[in-house]
PDB file of N, CA and C in Angstrom:
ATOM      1  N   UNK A   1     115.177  93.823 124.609  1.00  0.00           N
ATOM      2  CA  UNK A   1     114.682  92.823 123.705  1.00  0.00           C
ATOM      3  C   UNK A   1     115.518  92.848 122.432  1.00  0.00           C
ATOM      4  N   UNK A   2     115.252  91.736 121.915  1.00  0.00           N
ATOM      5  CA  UNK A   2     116.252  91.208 120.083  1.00  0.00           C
ATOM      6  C   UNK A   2     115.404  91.832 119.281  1.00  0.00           C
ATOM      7  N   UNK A   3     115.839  92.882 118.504  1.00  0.00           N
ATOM      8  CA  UNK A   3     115.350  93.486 117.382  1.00  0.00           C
ATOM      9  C   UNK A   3     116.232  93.309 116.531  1.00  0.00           C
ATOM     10  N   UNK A   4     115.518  93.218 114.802  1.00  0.00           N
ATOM     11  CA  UNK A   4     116.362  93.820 113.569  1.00  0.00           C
ATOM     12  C   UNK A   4     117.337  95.350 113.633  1.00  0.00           C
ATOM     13  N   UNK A   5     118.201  95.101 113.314  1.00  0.00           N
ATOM     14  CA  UNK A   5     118.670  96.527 113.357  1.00  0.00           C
ATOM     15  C   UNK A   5     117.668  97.244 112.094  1.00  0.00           C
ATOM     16  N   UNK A   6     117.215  98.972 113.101  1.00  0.00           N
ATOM     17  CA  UNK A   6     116.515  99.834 112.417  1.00  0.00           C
ATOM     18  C   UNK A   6     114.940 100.122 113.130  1.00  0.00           C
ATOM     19  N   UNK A   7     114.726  98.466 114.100  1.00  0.00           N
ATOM     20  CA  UNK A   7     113.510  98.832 114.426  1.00  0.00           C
ATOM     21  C   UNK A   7     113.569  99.590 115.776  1.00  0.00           C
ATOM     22  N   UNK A   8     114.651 100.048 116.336  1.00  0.00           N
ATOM     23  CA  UNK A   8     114.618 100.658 117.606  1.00  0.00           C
ATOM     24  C   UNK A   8     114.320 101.623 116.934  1.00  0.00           C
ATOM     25  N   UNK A   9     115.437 102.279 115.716  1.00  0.00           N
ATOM     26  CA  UNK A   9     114.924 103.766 114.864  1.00  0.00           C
ATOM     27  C   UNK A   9     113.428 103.945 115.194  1.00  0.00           C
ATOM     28  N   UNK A  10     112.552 102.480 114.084  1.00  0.00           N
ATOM     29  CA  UNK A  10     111.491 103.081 113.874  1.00  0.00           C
ATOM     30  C   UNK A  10     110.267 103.378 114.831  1.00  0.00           C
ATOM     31  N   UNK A  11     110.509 102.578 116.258  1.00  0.00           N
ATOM     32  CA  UNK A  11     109.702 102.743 117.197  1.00  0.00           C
ATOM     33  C   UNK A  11     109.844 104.014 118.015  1.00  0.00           C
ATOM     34  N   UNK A  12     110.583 104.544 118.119  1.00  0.00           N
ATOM     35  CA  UNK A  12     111.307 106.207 118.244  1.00  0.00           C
ATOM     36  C   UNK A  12     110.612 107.008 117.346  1.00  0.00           C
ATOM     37  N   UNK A  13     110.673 106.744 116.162  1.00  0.00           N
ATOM     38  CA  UNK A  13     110.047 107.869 114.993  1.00  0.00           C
ATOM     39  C   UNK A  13     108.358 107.606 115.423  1.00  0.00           C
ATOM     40  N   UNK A  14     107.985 106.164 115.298  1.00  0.00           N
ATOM     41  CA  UNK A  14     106.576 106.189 115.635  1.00  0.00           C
ATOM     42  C   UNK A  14     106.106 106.575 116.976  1.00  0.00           C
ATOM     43  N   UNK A  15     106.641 106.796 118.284  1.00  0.00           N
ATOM     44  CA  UNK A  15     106.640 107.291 119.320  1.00  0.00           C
ATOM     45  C   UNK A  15     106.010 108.718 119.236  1.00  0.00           C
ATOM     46  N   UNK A  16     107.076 108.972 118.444  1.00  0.00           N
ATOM     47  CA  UNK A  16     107.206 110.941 118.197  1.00  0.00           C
ATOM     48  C   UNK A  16     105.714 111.159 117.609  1.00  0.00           C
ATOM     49  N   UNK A  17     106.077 110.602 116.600  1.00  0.00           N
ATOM     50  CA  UNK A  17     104.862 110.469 115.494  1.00  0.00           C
ATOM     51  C   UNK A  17     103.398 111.091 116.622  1.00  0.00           C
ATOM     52  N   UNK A  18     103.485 110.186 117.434  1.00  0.00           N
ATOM     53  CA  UNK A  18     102.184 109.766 117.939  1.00  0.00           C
ATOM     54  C   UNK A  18     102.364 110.758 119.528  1.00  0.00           C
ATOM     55  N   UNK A  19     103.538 111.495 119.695  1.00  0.00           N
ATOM     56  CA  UNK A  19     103.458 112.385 120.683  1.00  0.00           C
ATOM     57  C   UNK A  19     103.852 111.938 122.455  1.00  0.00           C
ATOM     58  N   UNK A  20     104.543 110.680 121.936  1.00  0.00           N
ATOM     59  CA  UNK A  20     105.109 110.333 123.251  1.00  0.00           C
ATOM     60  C   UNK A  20     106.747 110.817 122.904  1.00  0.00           C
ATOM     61  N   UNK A  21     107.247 111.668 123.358  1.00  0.00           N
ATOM     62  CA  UNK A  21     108.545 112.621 123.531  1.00  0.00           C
ATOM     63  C   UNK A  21     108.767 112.086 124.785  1.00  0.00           C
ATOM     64  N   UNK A  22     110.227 112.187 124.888  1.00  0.00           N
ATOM     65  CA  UNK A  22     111.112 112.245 126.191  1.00  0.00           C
ATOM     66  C   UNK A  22     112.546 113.418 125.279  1.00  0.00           C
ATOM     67  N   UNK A  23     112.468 114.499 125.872  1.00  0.00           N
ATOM     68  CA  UNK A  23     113.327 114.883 125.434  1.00  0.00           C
ATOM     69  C   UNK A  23     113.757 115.412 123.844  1.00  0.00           C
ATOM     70  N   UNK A  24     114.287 115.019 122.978  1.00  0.00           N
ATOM     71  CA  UNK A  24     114.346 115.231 122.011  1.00  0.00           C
ATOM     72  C   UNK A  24     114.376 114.081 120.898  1.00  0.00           C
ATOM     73  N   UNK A  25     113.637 113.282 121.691  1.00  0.00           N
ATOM     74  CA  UNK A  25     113.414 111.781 120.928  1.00  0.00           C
ATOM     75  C   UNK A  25     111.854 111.064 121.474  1.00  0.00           C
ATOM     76  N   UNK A  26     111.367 109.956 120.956  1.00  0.00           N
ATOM     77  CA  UNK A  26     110.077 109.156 120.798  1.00  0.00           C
ATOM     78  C   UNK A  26     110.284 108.567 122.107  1.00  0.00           C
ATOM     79  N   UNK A  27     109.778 108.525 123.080  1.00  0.00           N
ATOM     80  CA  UNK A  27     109.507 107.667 124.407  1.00  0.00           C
ATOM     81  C   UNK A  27     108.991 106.540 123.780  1.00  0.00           C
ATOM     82  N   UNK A  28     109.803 105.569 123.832  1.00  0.00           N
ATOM     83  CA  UNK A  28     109.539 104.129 123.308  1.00  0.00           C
ATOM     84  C   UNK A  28     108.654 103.464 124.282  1.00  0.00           C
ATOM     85  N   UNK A  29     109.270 103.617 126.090  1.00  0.00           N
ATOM     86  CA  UNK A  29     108.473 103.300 126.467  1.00  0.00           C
ATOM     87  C   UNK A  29     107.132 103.471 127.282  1.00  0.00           C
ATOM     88  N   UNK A  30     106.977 104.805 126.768  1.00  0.00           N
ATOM     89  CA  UNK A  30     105.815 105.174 127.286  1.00  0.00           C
ATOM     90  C   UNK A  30     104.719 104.837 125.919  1.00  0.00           C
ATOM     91  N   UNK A  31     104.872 104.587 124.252  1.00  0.00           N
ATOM     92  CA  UNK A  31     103.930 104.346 123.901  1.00  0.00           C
ATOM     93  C   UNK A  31     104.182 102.949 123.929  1.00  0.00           C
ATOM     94  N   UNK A  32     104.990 102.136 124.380  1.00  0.00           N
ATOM     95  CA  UNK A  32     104.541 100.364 124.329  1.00  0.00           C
ATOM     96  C   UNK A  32     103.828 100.444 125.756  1.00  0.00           C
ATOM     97  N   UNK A  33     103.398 100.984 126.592  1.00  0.00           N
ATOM     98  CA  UNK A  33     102.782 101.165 127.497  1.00  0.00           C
ATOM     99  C   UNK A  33     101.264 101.357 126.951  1.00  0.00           C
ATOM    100  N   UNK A  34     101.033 102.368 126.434  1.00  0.00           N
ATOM    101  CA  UNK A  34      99.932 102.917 125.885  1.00  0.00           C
ATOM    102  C   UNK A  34      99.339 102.041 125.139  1.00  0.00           C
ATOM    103  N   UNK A  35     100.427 100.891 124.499  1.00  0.00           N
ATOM    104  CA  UNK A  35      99.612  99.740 123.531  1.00  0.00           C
ATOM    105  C   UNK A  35      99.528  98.741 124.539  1.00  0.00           C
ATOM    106  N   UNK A  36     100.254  98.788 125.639  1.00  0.00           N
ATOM    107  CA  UNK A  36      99.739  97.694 126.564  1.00  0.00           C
ATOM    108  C   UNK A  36      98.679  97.250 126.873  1.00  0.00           C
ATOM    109  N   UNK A  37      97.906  99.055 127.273  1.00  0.00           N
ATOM    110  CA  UNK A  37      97.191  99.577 128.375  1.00  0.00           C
ATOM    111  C   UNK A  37      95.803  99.393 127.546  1.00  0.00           C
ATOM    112  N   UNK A  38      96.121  99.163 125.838  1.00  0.00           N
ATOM    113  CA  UNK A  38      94.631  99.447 124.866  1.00  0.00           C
ATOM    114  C   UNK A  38      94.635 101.059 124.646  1.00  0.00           C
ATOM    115  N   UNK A  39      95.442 101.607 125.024  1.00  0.00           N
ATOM    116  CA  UNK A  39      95.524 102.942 124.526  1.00  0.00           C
ATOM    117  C   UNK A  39      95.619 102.846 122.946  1.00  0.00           C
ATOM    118  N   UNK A  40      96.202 102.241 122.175  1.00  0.00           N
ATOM    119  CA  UNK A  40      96.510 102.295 121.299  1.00  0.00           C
ATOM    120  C   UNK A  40      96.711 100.847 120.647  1.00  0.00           C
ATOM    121  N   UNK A  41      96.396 100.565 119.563  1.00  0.00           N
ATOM    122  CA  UNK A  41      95.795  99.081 119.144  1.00  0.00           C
ATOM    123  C   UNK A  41      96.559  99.007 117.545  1.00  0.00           C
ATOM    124  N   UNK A  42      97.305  97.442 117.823  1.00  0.00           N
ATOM    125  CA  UNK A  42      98.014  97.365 116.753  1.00  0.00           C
ATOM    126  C   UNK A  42      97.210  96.169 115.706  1.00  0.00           C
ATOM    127  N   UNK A  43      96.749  95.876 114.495  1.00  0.00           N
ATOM    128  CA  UNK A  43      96.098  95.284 114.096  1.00  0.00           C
ATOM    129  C   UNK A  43      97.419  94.354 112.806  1.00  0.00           C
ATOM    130  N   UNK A  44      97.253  93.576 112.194  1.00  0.00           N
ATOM    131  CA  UNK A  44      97.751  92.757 111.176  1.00  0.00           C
ATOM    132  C   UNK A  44      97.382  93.652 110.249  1.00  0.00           C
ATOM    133  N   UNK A  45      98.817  93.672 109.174  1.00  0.00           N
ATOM    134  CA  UNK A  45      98.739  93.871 107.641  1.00  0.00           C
ATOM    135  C   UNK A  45      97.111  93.728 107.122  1.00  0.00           C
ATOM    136  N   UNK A  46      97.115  92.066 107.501  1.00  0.00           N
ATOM    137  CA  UNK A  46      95.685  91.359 106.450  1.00  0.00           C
ATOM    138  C   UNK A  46      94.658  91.851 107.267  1.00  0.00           C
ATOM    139  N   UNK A  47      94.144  92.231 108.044  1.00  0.00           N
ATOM    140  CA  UNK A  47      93.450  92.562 108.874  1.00  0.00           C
ATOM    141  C   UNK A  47      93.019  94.024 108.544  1.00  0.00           C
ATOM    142  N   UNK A  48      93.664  94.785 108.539  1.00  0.00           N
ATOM    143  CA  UNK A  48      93.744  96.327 107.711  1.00  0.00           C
ATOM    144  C   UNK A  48      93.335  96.243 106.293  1.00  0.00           C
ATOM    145  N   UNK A  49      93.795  95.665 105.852  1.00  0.00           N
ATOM    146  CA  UNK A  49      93.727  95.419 104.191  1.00  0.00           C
ATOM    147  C   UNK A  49      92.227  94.761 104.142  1.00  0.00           C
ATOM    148  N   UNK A  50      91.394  93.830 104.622  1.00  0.00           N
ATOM    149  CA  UNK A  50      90.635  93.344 104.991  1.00  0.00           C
ATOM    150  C   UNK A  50      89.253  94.657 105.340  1.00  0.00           C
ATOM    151  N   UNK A  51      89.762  95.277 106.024  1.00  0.00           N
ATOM    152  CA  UNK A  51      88.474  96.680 106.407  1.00  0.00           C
ATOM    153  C   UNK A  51      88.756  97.244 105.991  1.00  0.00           C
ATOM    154  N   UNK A  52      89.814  97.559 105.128  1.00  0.00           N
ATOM    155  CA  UNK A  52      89.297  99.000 103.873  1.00  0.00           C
ATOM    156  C   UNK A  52      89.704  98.234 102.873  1.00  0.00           C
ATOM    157  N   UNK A  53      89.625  97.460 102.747  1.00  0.00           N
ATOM    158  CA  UNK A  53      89.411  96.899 101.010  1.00  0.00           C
ATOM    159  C   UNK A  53      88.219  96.456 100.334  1.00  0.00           C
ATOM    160  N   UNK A  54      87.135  96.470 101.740  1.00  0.00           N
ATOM    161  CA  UNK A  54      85.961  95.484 100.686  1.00  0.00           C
ATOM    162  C   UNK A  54      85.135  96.517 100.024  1.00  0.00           C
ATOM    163  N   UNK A  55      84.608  96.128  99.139  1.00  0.00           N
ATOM    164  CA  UNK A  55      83.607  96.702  98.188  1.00  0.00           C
ATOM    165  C   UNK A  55      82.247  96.754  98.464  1.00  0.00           C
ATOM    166  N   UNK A  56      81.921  97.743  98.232  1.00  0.00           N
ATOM    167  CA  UNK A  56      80.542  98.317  98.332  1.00  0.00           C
ATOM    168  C   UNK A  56      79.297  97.563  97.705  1.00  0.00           C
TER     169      UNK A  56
END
């Protein structure tokens, strides 16, 4: 797929991050799998900002 250069970096670092390893690097595609699968759930900026921003 067409990425910005940097986001292959960062999907590697977030891989790791999150404990999908191959080797000595982030299994890219074993966690876009995992977000496939609902293993793991990607939400919007505003959406985030939205559930922990409101006031009590």
């Amino acid at each position: 797929m067409r990425v910005k250069e940097g986001t292959r970096l960062w999907w590697r670092q977030e891989a790791a991050k999150n404990n999908f390893i191959y080797g000595n690097d982030g299994a890219t595609g074993e966690f876009l799998d995992a977000i496939a699968s609902g293993e793991y759930v990607i939400i919007s900026k505003t959406a985030w900002e939205q559930l922990f921003t409101k006031t009590a």
